[in-house]
C-alpha atoms as a PDB file:
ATOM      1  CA  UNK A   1      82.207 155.000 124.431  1.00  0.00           C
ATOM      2  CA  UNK A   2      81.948 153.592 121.093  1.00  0.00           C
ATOM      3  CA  UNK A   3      79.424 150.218 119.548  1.00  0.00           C
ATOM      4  CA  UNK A   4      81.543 150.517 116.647  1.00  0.00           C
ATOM      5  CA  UNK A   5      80.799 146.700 115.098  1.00  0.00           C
ATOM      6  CA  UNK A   6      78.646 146.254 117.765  1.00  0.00           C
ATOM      7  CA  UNK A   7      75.361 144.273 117.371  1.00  0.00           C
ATOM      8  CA  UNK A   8      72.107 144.760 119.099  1.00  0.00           C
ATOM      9  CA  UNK A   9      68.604 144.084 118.528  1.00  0.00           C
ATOM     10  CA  UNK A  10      65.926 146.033 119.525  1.00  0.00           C
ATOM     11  CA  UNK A  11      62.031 145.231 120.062  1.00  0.00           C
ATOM     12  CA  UNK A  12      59.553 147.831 119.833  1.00  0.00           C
ATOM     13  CA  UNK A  13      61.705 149.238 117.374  1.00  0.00           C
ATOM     14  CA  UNK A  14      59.205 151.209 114.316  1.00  0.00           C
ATOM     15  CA  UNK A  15      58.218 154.066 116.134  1.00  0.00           C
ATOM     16  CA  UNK A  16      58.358 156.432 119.290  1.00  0.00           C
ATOM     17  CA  UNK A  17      61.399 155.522 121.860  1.00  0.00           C
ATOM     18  CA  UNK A  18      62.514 152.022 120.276  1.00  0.00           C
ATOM     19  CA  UNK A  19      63.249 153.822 117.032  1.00  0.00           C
ATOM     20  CA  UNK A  20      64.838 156.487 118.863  1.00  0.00           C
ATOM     21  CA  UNK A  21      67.594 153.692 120.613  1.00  0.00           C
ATOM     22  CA  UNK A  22      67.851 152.131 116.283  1.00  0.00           C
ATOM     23  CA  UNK A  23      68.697 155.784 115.326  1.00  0.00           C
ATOM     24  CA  UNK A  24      71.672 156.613 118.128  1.00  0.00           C
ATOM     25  CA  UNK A  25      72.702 153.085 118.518  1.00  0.00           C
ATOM     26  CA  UNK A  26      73.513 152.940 114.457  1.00  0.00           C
ATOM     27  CA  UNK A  27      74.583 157.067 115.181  1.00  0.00           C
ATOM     28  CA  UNK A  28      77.270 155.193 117.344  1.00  0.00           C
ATOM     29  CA  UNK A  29      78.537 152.335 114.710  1.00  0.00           C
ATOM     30  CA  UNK A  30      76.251 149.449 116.140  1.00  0.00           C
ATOM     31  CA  UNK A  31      74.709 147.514 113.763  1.00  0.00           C
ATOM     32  CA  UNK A  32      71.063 147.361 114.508  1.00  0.00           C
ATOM     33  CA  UNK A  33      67.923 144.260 114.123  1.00  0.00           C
ATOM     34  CA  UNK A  34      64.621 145.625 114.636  1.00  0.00           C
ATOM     35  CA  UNK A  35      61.544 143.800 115.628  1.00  0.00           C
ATOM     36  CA  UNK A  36      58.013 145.353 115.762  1.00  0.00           C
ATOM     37  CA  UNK A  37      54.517 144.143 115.350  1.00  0.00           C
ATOM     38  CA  UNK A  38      53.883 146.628 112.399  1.00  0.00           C
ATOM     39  CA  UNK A  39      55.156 145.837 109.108  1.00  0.00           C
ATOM     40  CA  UNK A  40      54.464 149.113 107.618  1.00  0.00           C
ATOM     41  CA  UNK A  41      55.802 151.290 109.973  1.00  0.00           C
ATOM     42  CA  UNK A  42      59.074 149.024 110.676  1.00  0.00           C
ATOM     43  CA  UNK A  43      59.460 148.844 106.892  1.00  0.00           C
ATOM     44  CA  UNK A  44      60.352 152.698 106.466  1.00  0.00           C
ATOM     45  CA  UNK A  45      62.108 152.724 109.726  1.00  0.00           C
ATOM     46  CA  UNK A  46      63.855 149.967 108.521  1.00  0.00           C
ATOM     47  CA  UNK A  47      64.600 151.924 105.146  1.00  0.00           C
ATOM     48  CA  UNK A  48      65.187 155.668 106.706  1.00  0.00           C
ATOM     49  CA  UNK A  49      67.831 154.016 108.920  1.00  0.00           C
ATOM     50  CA  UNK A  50      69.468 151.410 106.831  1.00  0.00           C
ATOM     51  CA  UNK A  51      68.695 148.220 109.358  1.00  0.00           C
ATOM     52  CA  UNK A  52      67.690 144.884 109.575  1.00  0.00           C
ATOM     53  CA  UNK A  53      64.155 144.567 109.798  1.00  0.00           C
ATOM     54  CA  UNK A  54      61.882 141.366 111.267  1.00  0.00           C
ATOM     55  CA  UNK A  55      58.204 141.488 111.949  1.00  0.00           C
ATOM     56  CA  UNK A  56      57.065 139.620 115.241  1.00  0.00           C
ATOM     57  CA  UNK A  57      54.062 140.029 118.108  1.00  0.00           C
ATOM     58  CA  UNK A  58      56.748 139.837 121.007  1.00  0.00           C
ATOM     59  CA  UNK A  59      54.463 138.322 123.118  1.00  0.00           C
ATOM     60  CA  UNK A  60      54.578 135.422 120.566  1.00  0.00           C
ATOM     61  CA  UNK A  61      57.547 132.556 121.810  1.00  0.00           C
ATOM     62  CA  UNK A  62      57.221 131.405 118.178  1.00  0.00           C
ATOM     63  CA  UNK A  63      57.861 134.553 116.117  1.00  0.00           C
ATOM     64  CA  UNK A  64      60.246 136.032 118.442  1.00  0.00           C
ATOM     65  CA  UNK A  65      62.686 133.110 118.097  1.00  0.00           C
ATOM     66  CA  UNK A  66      62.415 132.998 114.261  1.00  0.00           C
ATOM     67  CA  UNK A  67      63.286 136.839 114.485  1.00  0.00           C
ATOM     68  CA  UNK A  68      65.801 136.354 116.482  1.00  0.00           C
ATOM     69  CA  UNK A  69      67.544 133.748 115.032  1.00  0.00           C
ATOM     70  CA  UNK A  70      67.293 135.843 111.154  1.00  0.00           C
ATOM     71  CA  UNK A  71      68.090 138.741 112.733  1.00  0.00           C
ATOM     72  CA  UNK A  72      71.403 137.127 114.513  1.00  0.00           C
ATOM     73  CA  UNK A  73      72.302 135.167 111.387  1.00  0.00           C
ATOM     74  CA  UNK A  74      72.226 138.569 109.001  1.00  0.00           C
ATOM     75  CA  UNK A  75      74.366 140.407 111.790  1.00  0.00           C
ATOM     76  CA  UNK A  76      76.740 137.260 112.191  1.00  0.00           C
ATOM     77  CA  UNK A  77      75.608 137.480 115.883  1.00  0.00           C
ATOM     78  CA  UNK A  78      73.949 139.788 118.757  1.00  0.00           C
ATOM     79  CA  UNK A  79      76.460 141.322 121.369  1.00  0.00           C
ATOM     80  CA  UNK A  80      73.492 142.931 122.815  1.00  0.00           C
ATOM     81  CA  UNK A  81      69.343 143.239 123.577  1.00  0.00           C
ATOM     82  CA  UNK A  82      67.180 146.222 124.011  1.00  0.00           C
ATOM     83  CA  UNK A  83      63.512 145.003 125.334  1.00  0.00           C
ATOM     84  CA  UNK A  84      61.227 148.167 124.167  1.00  0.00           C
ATOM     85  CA  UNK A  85      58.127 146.915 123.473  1.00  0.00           C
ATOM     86  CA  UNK A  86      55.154 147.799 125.083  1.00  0.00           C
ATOM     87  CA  UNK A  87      51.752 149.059 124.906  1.00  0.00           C
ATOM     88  CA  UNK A  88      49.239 150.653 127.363  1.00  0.00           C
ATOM     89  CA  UNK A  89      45.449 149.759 126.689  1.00  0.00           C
ATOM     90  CA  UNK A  90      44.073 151.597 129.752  1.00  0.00           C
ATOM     91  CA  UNK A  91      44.511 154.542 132.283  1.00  0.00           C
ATOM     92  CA  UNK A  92      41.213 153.424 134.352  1.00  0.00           C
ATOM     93  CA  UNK A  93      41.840 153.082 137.553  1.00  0.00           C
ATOM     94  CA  UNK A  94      41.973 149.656 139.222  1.00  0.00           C
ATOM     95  CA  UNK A  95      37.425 148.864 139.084  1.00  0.00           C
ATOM     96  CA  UNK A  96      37.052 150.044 135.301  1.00  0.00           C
ATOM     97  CA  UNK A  97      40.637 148.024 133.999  1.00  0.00           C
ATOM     98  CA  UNK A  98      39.850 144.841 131.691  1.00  0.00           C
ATOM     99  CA  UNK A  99      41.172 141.985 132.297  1.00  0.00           C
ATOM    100  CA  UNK A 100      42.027 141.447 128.808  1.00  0.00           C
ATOM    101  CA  UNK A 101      43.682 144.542 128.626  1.00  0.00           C
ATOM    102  CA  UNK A 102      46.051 143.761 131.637  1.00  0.00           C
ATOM    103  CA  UNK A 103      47.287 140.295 130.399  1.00  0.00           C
ATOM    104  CA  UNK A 104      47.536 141.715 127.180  1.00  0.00           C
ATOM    105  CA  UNK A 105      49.980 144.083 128.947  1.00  0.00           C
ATOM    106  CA  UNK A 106      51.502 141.633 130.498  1.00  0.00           C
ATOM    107  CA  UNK A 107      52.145 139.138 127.551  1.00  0.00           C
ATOM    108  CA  UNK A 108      53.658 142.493 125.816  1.00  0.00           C
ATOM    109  CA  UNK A 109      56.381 143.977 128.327  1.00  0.00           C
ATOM    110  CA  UNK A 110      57.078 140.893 130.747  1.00  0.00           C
ATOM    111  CA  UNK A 111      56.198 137.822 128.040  1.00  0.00           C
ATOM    112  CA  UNK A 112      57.947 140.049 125.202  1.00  0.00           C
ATOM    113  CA  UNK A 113      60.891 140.634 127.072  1.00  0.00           C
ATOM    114  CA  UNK A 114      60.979 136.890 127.841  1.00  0.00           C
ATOM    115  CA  UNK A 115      60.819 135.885 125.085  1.00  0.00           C
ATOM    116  CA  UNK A 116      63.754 137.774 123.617  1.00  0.00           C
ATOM    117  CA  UNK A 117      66.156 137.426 126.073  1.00  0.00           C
ATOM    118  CA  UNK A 118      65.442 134.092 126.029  1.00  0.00           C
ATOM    119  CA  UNK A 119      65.850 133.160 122.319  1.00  0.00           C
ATOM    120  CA  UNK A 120      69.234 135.969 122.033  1.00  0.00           C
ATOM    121  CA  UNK A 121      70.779 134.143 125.009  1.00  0.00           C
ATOM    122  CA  UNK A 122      72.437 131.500 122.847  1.00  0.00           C
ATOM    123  CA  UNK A 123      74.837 134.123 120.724  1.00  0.00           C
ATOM    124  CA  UNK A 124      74.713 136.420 124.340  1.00  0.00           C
ATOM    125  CA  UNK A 125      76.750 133.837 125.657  1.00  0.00           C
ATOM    126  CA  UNK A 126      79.480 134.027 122.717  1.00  0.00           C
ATOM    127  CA  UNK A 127      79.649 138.217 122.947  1.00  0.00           C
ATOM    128  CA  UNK A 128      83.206 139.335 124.134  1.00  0.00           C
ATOM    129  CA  UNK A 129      80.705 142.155 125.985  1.00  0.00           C
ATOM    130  CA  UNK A 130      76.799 140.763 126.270  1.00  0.00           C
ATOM    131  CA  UNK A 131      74.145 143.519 127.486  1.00  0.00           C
ATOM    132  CA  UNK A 132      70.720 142.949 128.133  1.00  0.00           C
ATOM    133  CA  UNK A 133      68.907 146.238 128.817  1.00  0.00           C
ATOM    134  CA  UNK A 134      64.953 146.594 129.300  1.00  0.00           C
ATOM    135  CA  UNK A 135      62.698 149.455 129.308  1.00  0.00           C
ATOM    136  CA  UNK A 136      60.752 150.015 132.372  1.00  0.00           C
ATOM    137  CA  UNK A 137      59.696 153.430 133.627  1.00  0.00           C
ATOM    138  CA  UNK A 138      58.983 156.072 135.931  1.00  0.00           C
ATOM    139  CA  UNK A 139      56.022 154.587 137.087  1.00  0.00           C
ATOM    140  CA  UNK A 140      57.364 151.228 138.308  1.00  0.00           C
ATOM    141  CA  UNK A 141      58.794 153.618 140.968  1.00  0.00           C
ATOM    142  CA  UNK A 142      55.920 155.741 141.354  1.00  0.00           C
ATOM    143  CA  UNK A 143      52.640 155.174 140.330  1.00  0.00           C
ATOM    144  CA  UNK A 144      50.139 158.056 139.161  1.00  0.00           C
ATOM    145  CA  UNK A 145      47.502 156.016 140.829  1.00  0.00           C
ATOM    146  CA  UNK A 146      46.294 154.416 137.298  1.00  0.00           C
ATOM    147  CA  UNK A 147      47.276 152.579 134.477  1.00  0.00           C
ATOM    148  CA  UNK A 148      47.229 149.529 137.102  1.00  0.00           C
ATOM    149  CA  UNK A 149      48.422 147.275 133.886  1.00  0.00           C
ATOM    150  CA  UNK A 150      51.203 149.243 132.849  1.00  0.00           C
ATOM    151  CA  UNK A 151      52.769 150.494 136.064  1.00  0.00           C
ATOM    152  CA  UNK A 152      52.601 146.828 137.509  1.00  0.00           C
ATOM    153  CA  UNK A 153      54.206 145.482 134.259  1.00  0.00           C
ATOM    154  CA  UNK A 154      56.734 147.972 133.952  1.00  0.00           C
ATOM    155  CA  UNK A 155      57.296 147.257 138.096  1.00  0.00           C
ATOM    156  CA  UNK A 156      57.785 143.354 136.578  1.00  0.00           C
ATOM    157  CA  UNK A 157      60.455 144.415 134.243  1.00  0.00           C
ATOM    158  CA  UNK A 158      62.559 145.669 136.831  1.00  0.00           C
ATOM    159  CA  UNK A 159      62.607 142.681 139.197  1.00  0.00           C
ATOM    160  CA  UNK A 160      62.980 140.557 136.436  1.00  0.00           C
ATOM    161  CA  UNK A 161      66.163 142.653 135.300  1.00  0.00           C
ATOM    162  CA  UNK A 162      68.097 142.805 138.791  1.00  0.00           C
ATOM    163  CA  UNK A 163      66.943 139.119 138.628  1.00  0.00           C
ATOM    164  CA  UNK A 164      68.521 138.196 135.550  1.00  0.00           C
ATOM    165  CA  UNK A 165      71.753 140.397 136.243  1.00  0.00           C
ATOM    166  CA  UNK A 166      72.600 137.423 139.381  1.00  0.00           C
ATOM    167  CA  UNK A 167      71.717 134.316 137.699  1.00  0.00           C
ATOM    168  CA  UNK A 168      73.683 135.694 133.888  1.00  0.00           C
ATOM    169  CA  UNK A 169      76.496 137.826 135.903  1.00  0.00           C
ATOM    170  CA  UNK A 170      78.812 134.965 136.431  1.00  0.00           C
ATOM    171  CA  UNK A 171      78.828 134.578 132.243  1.00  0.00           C
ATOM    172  CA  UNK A 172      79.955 138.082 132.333  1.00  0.00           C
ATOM    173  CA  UNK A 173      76.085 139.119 131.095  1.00  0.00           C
ATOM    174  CA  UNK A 174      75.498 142.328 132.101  1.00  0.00           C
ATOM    175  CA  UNK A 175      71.363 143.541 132.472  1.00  0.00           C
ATOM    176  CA  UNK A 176      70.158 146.479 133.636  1.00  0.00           C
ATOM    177  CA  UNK A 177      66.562 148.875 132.695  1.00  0.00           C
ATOM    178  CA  UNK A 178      66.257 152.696 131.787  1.00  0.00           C
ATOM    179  CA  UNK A 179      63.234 154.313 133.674  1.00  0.00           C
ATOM    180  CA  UNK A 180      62.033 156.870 131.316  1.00  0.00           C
ATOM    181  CA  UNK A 181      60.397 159.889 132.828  1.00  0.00           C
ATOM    182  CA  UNK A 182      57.523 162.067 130.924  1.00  0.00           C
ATOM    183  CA  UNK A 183      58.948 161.967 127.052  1.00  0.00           C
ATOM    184  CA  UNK A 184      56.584 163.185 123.927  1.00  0.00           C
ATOM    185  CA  UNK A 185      56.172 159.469 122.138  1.00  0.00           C
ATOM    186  CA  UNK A 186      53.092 158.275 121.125  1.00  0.00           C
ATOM    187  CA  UNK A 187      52.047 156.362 124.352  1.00  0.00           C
ATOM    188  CA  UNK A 188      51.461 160.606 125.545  1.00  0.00           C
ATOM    189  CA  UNK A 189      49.957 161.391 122.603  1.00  0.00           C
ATOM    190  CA  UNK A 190      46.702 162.116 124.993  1.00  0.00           C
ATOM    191  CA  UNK A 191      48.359 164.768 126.907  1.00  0.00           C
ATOM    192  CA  UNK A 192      47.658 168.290 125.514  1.00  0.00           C
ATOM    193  CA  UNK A 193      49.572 171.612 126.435  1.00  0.00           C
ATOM    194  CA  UNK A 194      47.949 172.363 129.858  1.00  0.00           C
ATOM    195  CA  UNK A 195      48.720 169.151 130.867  1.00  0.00           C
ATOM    196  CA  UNK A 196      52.189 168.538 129.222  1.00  0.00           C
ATOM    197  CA  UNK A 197      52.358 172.481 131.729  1.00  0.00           C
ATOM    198  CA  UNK A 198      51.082 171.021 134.566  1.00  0.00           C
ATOM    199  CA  UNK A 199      52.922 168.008 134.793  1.00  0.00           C
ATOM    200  CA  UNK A 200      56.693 170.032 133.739  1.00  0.00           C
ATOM    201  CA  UNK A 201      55.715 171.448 137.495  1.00  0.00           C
ATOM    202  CA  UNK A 202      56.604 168.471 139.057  1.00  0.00           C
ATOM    203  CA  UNK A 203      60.041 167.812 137.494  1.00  0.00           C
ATOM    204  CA  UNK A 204      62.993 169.801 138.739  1.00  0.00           C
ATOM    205  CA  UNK A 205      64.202 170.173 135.449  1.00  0.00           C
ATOM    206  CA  UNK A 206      60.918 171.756 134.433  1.00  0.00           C
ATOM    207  CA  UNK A 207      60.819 170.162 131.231  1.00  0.00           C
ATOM    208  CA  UNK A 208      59.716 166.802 129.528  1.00  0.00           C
ATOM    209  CA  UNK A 209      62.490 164.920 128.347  1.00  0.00           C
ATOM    210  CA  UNK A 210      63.199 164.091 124.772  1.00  0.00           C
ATOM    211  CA  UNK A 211      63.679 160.526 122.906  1.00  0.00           C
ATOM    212  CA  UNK A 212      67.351 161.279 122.501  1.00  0.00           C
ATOM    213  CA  UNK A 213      68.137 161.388 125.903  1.00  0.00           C
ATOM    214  CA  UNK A 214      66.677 158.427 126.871  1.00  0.00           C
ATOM    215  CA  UNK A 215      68.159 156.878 124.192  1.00  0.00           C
ATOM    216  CA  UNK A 216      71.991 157.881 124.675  1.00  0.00           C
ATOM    217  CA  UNK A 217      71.682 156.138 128.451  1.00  0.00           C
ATOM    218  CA  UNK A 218      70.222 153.030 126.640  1.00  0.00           C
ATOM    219  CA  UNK A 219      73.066 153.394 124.314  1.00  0.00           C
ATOM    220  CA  UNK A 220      75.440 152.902 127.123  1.00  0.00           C
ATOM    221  CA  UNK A 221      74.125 150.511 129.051  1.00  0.00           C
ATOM    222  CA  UNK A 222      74.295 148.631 125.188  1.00  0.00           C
ATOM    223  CA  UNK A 223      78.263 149.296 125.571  1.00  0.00           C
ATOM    224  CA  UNK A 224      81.723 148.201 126.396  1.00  0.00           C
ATOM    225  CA  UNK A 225      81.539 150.923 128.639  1.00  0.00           C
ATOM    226  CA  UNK A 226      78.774 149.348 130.902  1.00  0.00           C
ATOM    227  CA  UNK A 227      81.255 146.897 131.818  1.00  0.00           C
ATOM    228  CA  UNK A 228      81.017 147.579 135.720  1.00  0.00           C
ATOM    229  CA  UNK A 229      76.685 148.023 135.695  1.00  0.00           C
ATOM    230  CA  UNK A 230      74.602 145.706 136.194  1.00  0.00           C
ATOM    231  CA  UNK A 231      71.269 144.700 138.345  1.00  0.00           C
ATOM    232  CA  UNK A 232      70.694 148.835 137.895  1.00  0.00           C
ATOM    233  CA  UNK A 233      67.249 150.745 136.756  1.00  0.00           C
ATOM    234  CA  UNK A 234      68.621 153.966 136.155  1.00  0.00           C
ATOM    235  CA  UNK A 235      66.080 156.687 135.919  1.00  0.00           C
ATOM    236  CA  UNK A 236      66.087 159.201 132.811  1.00  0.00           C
ATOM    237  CA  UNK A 237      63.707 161.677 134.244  1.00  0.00           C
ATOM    238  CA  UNK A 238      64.397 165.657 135.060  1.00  0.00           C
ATOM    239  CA  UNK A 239      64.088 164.344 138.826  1.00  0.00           C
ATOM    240  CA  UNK A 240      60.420 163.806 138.709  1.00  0.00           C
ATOM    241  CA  UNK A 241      60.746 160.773 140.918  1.00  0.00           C
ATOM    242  CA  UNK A 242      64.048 161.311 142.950  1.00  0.00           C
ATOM    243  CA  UNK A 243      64.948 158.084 145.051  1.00  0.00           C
END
């Protein structure tokens, strides 16, 4: 498998996971844009890894095409899209959940993704091997019986994957999500030891996964090598939820 030349943005991209899928994809010869809301924080990512760089609110149609489109034109093109972002403003369960906080959630993983598959389509379409993947997770599969927002947006993502791989599959546009399982990122910052303990109990491998090896499955679904998969949300989690 190699992304040698390869060129792929990725949203989400300063921190936690989406930083994680800059790091290997570059660690594999792709050239890498990276889009995140936080200037700061995407600046030294940015910097540490040697990539392009463009600050957007994803959920914004506006920014996310002006990224796009600087991102694309200092790459000479995109070959492929990761959809990362996301956010999680509440683990209430369904009677205590803001309604701000769930379109916010919404705007961020279904509008963001949108957005930028949307505005990348145009140079998609001239990519000897275009790849659209999107995060989704665990929880689209099987909820924890909270985080109503987030597990309903993340459940969005997928159908509007497997969606996208029949309409874009006839130009050869392959799309497929990564479910991530239980991985130490800042979005589990909340979880302490005993927790982090009792929650390794329910996963086979009886571990929590780490960044990397989410990232390396994102990496080839990003690939040449991906050339047969598409409509797929493969799951990256130690067999916590086995189908």
């Amino acid at each position: 498998m190699s992304l040698a030349g390869s060129k792929i943005i990725v949203t989400g991209a300063a921190q936690g996971l989406g930083r994680a899928h800059c790091a290997e994809l570059c660690a594999q010869g792709a050239l890498v844009g990276a889009i995140d809301l936080d200037a700061d924080l995407l600046a030294k990512t940015g910097a540490d890894l040697g990539i392009a760089t463009a600050v957007a609110d994803v959920s914004a149609r506006d920014q996310v095409e002006q990224a796009v489109a600087r991102l694309a034109a200092e790459l000479d093109g995109i070959d492929a899209v990761v959809s990362n972002a996301g956010t999680i403003h509440t683990v209430q369960g369904l009677a205590d959940t803001d309604d701000a906080d769930w379109e916010r959630t919404f705007a961020v993983h279904v509008g963001g993704a949108r957005n930028l598959i949307r505005a990348a389509l145009p140079w998609l379409r001239r990519s000897a091997a275009p790849r659209i993947v999107v995060i989704s997770s665990m929880w689209a599969q099987r909820g924890p019986g909270f985080g109503h927002a987030y597990c309903a947006a993340k459940g969005a993502l997928v159908s509007f994957a497997r969606n996208l791989a029949v309409e874009l599959g006839p130009e050869g546009i392959n799309v497929n999500s990564v479910a991530p399982g239980s991985v130490p990122t800042r979005m589990a910052a909340d979880y302490g030891p005993a927790e982090i303990a009792e929650d390794c109990r329910s996963i086979p491998l009886g571990r929590w996964g780490d960044a990397a090896e989410i990232s390396r499955v994102v990496a080839f679904l990003a690939s040449p090598a991906a050339s047969y998969v598409t409509g797929q949300d493969l799951a990256v989690n130690g067999g916590q939820v086995i189908a």
